[in-house]
C-alpha atoms as a PDB file:
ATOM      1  CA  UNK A   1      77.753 123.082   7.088  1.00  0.00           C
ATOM      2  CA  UNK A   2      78.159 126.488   5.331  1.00  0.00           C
ATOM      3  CA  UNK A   3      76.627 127.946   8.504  1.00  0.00           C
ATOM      4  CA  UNK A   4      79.099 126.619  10.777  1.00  0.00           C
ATOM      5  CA  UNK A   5      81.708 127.648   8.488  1.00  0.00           C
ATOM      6  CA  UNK A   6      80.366 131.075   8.323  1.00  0.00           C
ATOM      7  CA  UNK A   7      80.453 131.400  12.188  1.00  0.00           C
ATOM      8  CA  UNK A   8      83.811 129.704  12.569  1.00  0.00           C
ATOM      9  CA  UNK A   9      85.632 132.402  10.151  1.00  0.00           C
ATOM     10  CA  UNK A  10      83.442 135.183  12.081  1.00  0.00           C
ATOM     11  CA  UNK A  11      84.506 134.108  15.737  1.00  0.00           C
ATOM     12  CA  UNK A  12      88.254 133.830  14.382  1.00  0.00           C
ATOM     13  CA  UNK A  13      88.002 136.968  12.584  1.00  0.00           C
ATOM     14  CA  UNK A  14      86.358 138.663  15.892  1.00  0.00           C
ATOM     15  CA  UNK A  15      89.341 137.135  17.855  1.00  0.00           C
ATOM     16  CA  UNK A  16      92.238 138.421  15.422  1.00  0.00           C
ATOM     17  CA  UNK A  17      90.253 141.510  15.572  1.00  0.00           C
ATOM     18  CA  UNK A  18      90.455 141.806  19.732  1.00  0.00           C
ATOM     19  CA  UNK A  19      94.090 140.461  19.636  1.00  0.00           C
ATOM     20  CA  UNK A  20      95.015 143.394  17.052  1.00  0.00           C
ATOM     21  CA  UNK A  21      93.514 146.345  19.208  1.00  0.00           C
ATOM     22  CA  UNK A  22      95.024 144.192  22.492  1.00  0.00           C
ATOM     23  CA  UNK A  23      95.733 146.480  25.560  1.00  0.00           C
ATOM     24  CA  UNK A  24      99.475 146.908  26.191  1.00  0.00           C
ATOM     25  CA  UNK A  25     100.409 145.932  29.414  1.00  0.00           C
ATOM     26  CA  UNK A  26     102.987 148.351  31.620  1.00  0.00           C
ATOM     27  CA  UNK A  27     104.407 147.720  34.954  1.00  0.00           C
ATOM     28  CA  UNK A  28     105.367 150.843  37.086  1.00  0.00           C
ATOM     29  CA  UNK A  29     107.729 150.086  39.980  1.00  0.00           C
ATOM     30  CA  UNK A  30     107.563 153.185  41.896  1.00  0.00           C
ATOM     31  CA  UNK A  31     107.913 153.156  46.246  1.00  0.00           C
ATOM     32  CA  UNK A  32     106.044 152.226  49.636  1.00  0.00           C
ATOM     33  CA  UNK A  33     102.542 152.016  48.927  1.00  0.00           C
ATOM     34  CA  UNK A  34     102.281 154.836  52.098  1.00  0.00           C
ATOM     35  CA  UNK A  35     104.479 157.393  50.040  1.00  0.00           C
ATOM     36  CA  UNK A  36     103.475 160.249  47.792  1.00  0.00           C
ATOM     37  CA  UNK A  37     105.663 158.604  44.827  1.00  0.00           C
ATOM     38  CA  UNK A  38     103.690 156.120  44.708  1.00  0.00           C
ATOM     39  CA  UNK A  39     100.128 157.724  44.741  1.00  0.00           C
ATOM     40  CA  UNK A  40     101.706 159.642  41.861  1.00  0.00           C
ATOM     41  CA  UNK A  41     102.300 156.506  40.002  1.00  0.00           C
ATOM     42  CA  UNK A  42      98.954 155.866  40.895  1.00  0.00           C
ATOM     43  CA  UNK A  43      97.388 158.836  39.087  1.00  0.00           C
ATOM     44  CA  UNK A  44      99.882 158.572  36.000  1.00  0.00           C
ATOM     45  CA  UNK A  45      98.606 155.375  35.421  1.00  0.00           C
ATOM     46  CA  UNK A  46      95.066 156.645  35.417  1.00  0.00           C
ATOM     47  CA  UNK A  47      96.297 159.539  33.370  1.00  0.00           C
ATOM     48  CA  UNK A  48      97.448 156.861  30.988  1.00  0.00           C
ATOM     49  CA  UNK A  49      94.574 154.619  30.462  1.00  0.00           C
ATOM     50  CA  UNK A  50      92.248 157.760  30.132  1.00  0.00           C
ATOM     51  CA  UNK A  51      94.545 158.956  27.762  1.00  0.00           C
ATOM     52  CA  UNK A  52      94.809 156.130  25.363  1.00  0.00           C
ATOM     53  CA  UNK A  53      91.392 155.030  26.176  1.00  0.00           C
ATOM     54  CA  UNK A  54      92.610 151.716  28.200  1.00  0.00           C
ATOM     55  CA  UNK A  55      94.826 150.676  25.245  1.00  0.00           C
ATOM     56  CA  UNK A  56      97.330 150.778  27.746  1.00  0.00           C
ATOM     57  CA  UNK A  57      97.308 149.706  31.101  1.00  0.00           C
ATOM     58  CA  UNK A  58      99.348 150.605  33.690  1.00  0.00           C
ATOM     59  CA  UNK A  59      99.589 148.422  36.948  1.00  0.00           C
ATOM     60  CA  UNK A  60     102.162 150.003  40.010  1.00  0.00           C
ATOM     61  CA  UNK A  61     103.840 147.760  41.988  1.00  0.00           C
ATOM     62  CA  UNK A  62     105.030 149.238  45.678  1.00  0.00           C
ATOM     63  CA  UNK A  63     108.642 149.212  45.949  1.00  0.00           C
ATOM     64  CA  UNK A  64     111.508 149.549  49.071  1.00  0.00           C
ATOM     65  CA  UNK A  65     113.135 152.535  46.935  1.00  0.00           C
ATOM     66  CA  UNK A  66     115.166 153.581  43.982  1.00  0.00           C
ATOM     67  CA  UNK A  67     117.994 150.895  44.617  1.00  0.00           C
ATOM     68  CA  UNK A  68     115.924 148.452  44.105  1.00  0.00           C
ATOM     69  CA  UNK A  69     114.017 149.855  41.155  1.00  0.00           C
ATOM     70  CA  UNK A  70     117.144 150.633  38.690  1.00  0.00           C
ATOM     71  CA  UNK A  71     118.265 146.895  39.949  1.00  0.00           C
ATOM     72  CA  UNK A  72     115.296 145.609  38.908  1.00  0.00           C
ATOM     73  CA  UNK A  73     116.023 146.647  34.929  1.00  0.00           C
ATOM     74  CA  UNK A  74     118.679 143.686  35.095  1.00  0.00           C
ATOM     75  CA  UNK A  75     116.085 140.985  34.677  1.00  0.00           C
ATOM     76  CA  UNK A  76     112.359 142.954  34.053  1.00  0.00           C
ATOM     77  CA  UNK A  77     111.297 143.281  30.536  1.00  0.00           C
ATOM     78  CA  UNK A  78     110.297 145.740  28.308  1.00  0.00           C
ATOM     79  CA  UNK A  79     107.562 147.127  29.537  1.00  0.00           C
ATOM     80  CA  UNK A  80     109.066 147.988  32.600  1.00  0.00           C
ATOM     81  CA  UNK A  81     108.851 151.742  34.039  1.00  0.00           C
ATOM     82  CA  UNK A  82     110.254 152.839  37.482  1.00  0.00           C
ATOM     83  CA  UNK A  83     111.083 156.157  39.151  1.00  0.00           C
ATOM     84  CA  UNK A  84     114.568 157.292  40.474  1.00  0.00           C
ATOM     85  CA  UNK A  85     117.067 159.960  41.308  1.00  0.00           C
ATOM     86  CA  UNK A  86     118.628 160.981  37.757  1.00  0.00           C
ATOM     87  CA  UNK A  87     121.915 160.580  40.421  1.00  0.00           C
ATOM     88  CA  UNK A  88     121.380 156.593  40.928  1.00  0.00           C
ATOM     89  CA  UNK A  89     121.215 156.234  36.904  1.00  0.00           C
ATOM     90  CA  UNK A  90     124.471 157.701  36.932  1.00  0.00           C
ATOM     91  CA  UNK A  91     126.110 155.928  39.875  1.00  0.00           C
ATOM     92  CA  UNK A  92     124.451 152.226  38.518  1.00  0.00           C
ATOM     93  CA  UNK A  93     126.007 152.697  35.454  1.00  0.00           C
ATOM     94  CA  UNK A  94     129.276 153.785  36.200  1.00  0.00           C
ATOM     95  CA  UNK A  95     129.396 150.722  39.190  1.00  0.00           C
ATOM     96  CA  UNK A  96     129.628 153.493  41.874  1.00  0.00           C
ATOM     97  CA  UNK A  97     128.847 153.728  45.607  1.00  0.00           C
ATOM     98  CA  UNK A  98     125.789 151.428  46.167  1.00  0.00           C
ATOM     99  CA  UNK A  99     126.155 149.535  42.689  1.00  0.00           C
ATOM    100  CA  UNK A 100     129.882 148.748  43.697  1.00  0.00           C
ATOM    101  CA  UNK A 101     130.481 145.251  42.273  1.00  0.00           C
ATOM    102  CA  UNK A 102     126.829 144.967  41.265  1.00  0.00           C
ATOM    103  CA  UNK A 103     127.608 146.203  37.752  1.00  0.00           C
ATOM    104  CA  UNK A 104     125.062 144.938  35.076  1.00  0.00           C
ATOM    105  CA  UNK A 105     124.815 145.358  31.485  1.00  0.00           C
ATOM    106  CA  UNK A 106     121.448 146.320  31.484  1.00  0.00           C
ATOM    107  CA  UNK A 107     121.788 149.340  33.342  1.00  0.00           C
ATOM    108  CA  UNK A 108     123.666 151.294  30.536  1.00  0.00           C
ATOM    109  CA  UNK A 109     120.026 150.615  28.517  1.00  0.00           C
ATOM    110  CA  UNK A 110     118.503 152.986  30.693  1.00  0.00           C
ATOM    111  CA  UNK A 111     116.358 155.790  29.604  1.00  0.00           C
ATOM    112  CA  UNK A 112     114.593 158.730  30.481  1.00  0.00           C
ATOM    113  CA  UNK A 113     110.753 159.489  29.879  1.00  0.00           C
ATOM    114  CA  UNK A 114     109.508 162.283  31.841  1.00  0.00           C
ATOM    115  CA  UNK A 115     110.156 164.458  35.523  1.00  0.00           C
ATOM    116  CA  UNK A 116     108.142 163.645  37.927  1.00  0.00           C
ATOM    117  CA  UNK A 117     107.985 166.436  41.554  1.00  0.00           C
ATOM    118  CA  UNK A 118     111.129 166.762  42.748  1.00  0.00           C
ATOM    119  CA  UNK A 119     111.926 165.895  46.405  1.00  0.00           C
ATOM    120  CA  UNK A 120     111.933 169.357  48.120  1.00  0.00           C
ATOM    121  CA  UNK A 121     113.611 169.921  51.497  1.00  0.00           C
ATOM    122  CA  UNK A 122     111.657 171.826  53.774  1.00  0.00           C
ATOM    123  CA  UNK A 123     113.072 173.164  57.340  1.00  0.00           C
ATOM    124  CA  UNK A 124     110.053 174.477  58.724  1.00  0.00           C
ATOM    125  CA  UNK A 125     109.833 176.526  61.750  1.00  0.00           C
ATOM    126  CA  UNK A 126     107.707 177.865  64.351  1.00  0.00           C
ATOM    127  CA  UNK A 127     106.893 181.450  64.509  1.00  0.00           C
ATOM    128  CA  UNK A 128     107.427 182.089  67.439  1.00  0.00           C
ATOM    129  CA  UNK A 129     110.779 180.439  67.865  1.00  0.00           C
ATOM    130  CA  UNK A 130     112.114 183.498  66.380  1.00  0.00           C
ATOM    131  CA  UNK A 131     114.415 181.664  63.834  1.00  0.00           C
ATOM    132  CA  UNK A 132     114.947 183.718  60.468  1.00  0.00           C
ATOM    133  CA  UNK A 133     117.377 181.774  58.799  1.00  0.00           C
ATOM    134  CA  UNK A 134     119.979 178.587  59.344  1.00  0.00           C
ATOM    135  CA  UNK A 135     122.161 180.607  62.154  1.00  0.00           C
ATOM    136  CA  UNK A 136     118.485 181.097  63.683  1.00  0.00           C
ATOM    137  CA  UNK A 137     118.682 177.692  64.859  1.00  0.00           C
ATOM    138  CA  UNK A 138     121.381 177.161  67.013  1.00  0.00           C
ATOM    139  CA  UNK A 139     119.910 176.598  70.696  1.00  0.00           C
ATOM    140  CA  UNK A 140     117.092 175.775  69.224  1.00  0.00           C
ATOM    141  CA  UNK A 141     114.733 171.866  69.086  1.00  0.00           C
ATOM    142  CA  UNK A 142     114.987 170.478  65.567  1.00  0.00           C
ATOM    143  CA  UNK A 143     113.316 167.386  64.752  1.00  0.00           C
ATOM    144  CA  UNK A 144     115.306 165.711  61.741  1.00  0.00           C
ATOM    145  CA  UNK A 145     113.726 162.494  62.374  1.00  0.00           C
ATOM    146  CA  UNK A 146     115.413 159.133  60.717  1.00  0.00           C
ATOM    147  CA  UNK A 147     116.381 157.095  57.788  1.00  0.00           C
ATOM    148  CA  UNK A 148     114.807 159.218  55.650  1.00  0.00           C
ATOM    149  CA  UNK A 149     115.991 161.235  52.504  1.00  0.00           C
ATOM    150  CA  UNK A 150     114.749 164.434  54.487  1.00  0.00           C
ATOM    151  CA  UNK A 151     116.696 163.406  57.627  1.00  0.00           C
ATOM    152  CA  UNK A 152     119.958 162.798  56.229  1.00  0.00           C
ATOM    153  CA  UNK A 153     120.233 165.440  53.983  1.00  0.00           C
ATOM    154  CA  UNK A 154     119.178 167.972  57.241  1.00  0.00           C
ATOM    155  CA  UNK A 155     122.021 166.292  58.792  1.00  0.00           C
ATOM    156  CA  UNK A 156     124.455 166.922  56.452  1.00  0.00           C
ATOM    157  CA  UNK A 157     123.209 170.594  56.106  1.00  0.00           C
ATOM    158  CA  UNK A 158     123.338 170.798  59.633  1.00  0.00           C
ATOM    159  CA  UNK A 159     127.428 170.425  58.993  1.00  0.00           C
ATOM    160  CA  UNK A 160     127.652 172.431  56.341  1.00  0.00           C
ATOM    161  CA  UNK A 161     126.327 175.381  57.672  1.00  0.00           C
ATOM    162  CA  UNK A 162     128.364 174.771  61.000  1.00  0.00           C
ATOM    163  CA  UNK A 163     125.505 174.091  63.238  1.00  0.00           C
ATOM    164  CA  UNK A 164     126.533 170.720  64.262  1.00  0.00           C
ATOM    165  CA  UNK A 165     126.346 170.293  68.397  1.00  0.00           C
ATOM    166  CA  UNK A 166     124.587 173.978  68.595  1.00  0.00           C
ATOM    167  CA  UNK A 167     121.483 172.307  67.475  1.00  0.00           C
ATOM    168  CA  UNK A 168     119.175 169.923  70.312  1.00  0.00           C
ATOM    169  CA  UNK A 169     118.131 167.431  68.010  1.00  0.00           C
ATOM    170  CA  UNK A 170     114.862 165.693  69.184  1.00  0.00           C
ATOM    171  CA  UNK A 171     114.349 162.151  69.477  1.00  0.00           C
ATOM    172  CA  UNK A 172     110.768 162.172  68.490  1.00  0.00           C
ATOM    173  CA  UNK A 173     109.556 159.938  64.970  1.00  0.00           C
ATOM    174  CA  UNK A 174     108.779 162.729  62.126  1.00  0.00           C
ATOM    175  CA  UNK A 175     105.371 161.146  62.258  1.00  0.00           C
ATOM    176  CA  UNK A 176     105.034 163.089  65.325  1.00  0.00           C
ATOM    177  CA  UNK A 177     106.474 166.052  64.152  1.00  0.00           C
ATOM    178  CA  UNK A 178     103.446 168.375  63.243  1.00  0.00           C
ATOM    179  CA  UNK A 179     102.131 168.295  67.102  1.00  0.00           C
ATOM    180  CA  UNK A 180     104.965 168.668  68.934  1.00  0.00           C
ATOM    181  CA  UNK A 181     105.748 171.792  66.386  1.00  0.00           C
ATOM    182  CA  UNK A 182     101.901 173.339  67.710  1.00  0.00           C
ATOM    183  CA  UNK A 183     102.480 172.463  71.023  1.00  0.00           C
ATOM    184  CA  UNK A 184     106.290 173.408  71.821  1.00  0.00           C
ATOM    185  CA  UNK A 185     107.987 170.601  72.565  1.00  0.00           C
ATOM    186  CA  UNK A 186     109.772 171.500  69.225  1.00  0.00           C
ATOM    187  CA  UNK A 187     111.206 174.765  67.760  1.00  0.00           C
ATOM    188  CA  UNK A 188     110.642 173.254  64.129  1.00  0.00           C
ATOM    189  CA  UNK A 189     111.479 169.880  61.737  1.00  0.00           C
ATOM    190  CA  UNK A 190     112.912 168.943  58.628  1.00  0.00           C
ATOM    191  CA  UNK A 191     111.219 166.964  55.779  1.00  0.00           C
ATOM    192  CA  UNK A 192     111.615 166.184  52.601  1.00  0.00           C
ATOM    193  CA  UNK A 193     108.618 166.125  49.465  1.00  0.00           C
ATOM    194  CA  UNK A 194     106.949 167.056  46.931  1.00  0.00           C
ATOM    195  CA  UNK A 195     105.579 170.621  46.975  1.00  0.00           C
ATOM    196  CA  UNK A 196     102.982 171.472  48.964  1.00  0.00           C
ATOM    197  CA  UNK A 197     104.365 168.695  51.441  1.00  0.00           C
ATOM    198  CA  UNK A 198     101.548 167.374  53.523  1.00  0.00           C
ATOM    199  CA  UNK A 199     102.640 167.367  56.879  1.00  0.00           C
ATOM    200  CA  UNK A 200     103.813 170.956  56.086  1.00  0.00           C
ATOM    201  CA  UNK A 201     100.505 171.835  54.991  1.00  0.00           C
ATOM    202  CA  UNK A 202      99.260 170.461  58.104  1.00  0.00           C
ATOM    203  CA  UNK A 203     101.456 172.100  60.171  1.00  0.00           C
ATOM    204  CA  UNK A 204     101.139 175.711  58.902  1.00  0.00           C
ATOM    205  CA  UNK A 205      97.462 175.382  58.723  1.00  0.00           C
ATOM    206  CA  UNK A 206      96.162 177.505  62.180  1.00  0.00           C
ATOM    207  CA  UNK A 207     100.046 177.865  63.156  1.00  0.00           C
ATOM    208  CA  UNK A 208     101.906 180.588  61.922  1.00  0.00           C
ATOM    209  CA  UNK A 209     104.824 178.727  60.397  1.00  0.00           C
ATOM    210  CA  UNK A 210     107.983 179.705  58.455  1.00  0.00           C
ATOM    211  CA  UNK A 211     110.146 177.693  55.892  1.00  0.00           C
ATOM    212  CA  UNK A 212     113.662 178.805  55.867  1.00  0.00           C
ATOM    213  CA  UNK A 213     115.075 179.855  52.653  1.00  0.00           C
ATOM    214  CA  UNK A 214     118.122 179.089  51.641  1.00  0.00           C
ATOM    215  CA  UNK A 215     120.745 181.739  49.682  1.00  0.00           C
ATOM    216  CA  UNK A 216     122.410 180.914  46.487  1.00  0.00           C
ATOM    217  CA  UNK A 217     125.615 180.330  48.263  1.00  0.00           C
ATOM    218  CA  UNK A 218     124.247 177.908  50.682  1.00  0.00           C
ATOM    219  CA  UNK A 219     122.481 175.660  48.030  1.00  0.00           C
ATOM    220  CA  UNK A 220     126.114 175.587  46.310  1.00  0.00           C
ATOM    221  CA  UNK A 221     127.421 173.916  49.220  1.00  0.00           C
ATOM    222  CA  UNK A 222     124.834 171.511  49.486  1.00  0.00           C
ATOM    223  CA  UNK A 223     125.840 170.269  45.334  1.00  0.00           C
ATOM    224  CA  UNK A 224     121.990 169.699  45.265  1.00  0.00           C
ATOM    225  CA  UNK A 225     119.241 171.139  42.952  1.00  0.00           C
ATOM    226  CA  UNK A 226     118.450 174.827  43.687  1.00  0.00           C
ATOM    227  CA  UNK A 227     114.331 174.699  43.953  1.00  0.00           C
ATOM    228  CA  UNK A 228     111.674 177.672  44.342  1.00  0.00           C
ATOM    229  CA  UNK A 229     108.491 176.626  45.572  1.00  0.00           C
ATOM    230  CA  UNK A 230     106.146 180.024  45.218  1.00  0.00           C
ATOM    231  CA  UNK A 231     104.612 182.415  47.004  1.00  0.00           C
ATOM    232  CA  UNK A 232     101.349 180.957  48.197  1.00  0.00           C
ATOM    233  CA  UNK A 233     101.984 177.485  48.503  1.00  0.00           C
ATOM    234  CA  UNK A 234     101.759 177.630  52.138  1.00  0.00           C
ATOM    235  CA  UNK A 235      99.200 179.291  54.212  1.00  0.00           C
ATOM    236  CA  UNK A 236     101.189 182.444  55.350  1.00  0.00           C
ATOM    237  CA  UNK A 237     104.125 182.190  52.863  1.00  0.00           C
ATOM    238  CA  UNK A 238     103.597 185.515  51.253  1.00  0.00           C
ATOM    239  CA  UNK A 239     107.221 185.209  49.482  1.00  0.00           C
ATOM    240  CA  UNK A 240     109.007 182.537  47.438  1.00  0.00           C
ATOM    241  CA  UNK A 241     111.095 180.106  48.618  1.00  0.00           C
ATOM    242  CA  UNK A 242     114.511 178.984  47.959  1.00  0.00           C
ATOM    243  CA  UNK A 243     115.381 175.402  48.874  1.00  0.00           C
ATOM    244  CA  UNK A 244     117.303 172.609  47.479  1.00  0.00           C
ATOM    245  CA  UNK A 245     115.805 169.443  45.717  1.00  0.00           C
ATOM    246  CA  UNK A 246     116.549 165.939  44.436  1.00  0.00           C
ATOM    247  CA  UNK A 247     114.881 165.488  40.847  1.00  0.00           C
ATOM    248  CA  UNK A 248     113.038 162.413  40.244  1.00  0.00           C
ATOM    249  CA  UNK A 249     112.091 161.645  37.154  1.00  0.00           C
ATOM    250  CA  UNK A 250     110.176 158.213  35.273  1.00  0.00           C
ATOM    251  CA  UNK A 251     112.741 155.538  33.335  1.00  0.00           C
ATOM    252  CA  UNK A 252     112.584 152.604  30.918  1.00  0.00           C
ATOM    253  CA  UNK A 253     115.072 150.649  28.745  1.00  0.00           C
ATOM    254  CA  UNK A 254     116.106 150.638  25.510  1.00  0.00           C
ATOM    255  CA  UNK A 255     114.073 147.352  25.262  1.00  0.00           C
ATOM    256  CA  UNK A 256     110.723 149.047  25.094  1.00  0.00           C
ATOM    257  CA  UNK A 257     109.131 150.097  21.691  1.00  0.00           C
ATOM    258  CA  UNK A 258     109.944 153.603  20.158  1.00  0.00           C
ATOM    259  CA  UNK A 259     105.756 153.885  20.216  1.00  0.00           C
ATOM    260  CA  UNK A 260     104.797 153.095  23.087  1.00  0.00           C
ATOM    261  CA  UNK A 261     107.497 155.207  24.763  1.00  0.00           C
ATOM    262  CA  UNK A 262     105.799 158.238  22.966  1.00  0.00           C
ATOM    263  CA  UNK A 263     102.398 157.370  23.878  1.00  0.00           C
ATOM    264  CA  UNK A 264     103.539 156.838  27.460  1.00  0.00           C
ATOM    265  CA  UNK A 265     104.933 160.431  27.699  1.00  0.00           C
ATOM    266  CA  UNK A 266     102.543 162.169  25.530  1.00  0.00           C
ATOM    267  CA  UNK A 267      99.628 160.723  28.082  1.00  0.00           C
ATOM    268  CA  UNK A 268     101.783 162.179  30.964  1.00  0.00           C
ATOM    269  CA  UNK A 269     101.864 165.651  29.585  1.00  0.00           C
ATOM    270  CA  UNK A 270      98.371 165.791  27.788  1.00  0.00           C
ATOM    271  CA  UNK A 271      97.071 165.129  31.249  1.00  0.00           C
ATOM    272  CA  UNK A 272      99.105 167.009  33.663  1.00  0.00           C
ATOM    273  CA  UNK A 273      96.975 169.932  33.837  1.00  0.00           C
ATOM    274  CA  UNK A 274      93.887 167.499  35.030  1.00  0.00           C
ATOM    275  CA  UNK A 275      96.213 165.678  37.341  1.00  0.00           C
ATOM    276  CA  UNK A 276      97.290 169.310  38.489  1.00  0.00           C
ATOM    277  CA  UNK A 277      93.602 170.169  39.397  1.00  0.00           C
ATOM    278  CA  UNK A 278      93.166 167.192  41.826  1.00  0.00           C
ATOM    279  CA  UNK A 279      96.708 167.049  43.466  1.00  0.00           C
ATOM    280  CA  UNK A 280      98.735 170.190  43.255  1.00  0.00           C
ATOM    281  CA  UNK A 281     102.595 168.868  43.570  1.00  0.00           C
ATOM    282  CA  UNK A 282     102.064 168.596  39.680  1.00  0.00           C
ATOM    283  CA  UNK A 283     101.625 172.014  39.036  1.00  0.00           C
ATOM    284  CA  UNK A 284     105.760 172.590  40.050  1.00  0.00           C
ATOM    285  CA  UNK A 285     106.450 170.206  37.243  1.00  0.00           C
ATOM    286  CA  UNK A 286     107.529 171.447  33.545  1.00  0.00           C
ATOM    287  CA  UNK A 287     109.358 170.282  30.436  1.00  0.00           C
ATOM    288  CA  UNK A 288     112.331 172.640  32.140  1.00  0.00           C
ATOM    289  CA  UNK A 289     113.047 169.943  34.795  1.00  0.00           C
ATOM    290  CA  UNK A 290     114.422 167.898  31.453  1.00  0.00           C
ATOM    291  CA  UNK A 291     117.805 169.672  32.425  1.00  0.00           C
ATOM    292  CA  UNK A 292     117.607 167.708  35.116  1.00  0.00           C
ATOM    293  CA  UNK A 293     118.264 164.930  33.068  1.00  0.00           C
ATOM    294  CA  UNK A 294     121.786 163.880  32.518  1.00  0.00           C
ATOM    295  CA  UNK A 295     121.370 160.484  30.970  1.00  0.00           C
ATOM    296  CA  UNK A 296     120.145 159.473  27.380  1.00  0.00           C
ATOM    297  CA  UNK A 297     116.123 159.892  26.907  1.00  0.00           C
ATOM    298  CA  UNK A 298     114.218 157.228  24.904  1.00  0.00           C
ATOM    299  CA  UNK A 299     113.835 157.991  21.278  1.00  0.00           C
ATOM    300  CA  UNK A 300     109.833 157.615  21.158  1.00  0.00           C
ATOM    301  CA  UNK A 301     109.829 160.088  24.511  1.00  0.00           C
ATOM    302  CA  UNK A 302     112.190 162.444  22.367  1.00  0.00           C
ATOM    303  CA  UNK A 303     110.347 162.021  19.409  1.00  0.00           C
ATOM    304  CA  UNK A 304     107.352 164.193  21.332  1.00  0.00           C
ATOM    305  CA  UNK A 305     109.573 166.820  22.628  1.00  0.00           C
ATOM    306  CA  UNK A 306     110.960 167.737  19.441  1.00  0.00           C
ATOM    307  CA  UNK A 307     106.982 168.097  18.436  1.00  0.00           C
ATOM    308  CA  UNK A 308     106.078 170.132  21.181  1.00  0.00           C
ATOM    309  CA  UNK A 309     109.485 172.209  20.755  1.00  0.00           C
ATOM    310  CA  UNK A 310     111.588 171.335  23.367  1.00  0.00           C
ATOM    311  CA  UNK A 311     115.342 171.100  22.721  1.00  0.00           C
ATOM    312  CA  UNK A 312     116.984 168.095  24.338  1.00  0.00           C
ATOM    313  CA  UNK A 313     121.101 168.281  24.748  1.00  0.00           C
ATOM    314  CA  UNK A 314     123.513 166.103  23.162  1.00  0.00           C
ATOM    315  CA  UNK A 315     123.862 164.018  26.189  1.00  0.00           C
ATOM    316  CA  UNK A 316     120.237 162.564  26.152  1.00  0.00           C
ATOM    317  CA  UNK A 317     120.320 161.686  22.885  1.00  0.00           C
END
C-alpha cells in the first residue's frame, strides 16, 4: 500500500512538475502563406522557440492582410500576435477609413512589440531603356501590375509626379514581370517588399538593371517613409538608394502578460543576427525603425529597450 502511495505522490508530483515548466502557447496572424511576411513569421517563430528553448511556441496562421489582423484583436485572446502597418493601428482606433463604423473597444488595447522589414517600393528599370529618374519614364512600358500595395502606391506616384497618361501602362500580371523586363516587352515594373526584393533580385541578376531613386522632395509628396536600401544590395547597384516605405511592425494587446511580452521581443532581437545570416531583408532592420512607431508599446517589450538603452517617446508609453 505504501508503494502505491509512494508512486501516486511521484506521478502527481512529476505532473505538477511538467504543468509548471508548461510551454506557452502564441498565435501569430501574419499574411498569405505565398508572401514574404509570412515566411518571416515563420522564422520569428523559430527564432522564438530556439530562443527560449521551446518554452514558447509559436504557431502562424496565414492571413488575407492587415485588415483583418487588427480586426481580429476584437475577439482573439491574449496570446495573440499579428503584423500591420503602424498606419492601420492608428486609423482602427480612431474609427477611420476602413474601420468606419467598425469601431471596437479592443482596438485601443493595442500594442507594439518589435519592426519587422519595411515594405520598400522599388521602380526598377531596364538599362537600356535609358530612364534616369521619374521624368525618364514618360513614353516609356511600365508594368504596375494590380491590387497590390506596390501597384497602387506606383499609381498614385505616377500622379504625383505628373506622369499620368505619358506613361503605357502594361496589362501583363507582375508575376510576369521579370521576363518581359529581359526580353523587352517592358521598359521596367514597380513592386513593393522587403529589401533585397526577390523578383528584383531576379531581375537584375544577368540584366543590367536600375532602381530609380527618389529625391527628398519627391518622398515628401508621397507622405510615406523615406527608406535607403544600400549600396550593394543589388547586383550592379554601386550607390544607395532612396525610396519610400511602409513600416510594418509585430502587435499584441494589453491582455498579454508583461513577461512574456519581454521574452517575445528579447528572442526577436537576440536572434536577428542568425535570422540575418539565412535571409538578408533582416539585416535593414534596427531598434531605429521604433520611430516608426506612433502608438503605445507593451510594457514587458519596453521593459527590454530601456535595458538595452533605447529611449522610447512619450507617445509609446
Amino acid at each position: 500500500m505504501k508503494f502505491y502511495q509512494a508512486v501516486v505522490c511521484t506521478a502527481v508530483g512529476l505532473a505538477v512538475t511538467q504543468l509548471s515548466v508548461a510551454q506557452s502557447q502564441i498565435t501569430f496572424k501574419s499574411a498569405k502563406t505565398s508572401s514574404s511576411y509570412y515566411q518571416m513569421a515563420v522564422e520569428i517563430a523559430q527564432a522564438v522557440k530556439k530562443d527560449t528553448n521551446s518554452n514558447i511556441i509559436v504557431t502562424v496562421e496565414e492571413s488575407q492582410g492587415s485588415v483583418q489582423n487588427v480586426m481580429e484583436t476584437a475577439f482573439r485572446g491574449a496570446n495573440y500576435v499579428f503584423t500591420t502597418p503602424p498606419a492601420l493601428v492608428n486609423l482602427a482606433q480612431n474609427g477611420q477609413a476602413m474601420f468606419k463604423n467598425k469601431s471596437n473597444p479592443k482596438f485601443s488595447e493595442i500594442r507594439a512589440l518589435f519592426p519587422i522589414p519595411s515594405l520598400a517600393m522599388h521602380f526598377v528599370v531596364s538599362d537600356k531603356s535609358g530612364i534616369n529618374n521619374f521624368a525618364g519614364m514618360a513614353g516609356k512600358k511600365i508594368l504596375l501590375g494590380k491590387g497590390t500595395f506596390g501597384a497602387n502606391e506606383g499609381a498614385k506616384y505616377i500622379q504625383l509626379f505628373g506622369l499620368e497618361d505619358k506613361i503605357d501602362l502594361a496589362q501583363v500580371e507582375l508575376s510576369n514581370a521579370v521576363p518581359a523586363l529581359k526580353n523587352g516587352q517592358i521598359d521596367g515594373f514597380v513592386t513593393s517588399g522587403s529589401f533585397p526584393a526577390p523578383n528584383v533580385v531576379e531581375a537584375s541578376a544577368g540584366t543590367k538593371v536600375k532602381i530609380l531613386s527618389f529625391s527628398d522632395d519627391q518622398v515628401a509628396q508621397t507622405k510615406r517613409t523615406k527608406l535607403i536600401i544600400p549600396a550593394g544590395t543589388y547586383a550592379g547597384q554601386d550607390t544607395d538608394i532612396t525610396t519610400t516605405s511602409l513600416p510594418v511592425v509585430v502587435y499584441t494587446s494589453s491582455a498579454m502578460d508583461d513577461e512574456t511580452a519581454y521574452t517575445l521581443t528579447k528572442a526577436f532581437w537576440d536572434q536577428k543576427k542568425n535570422m540575418s545570416d539565412s535571409s538578408p531583408w533582416w539585416k535593414g532592420v534596427t531598434t531605429e525603425m521604433l520611430d516608426n512607431i506612433n502608438g503605445k508599446i507593451h510594457p514587458g517589450a519596453a521593459k527590454y529597450y530601456h535595458e538595452i538603452g533605447v529611449t522610447l517617446n512619450e507617445n509609446q508609453q
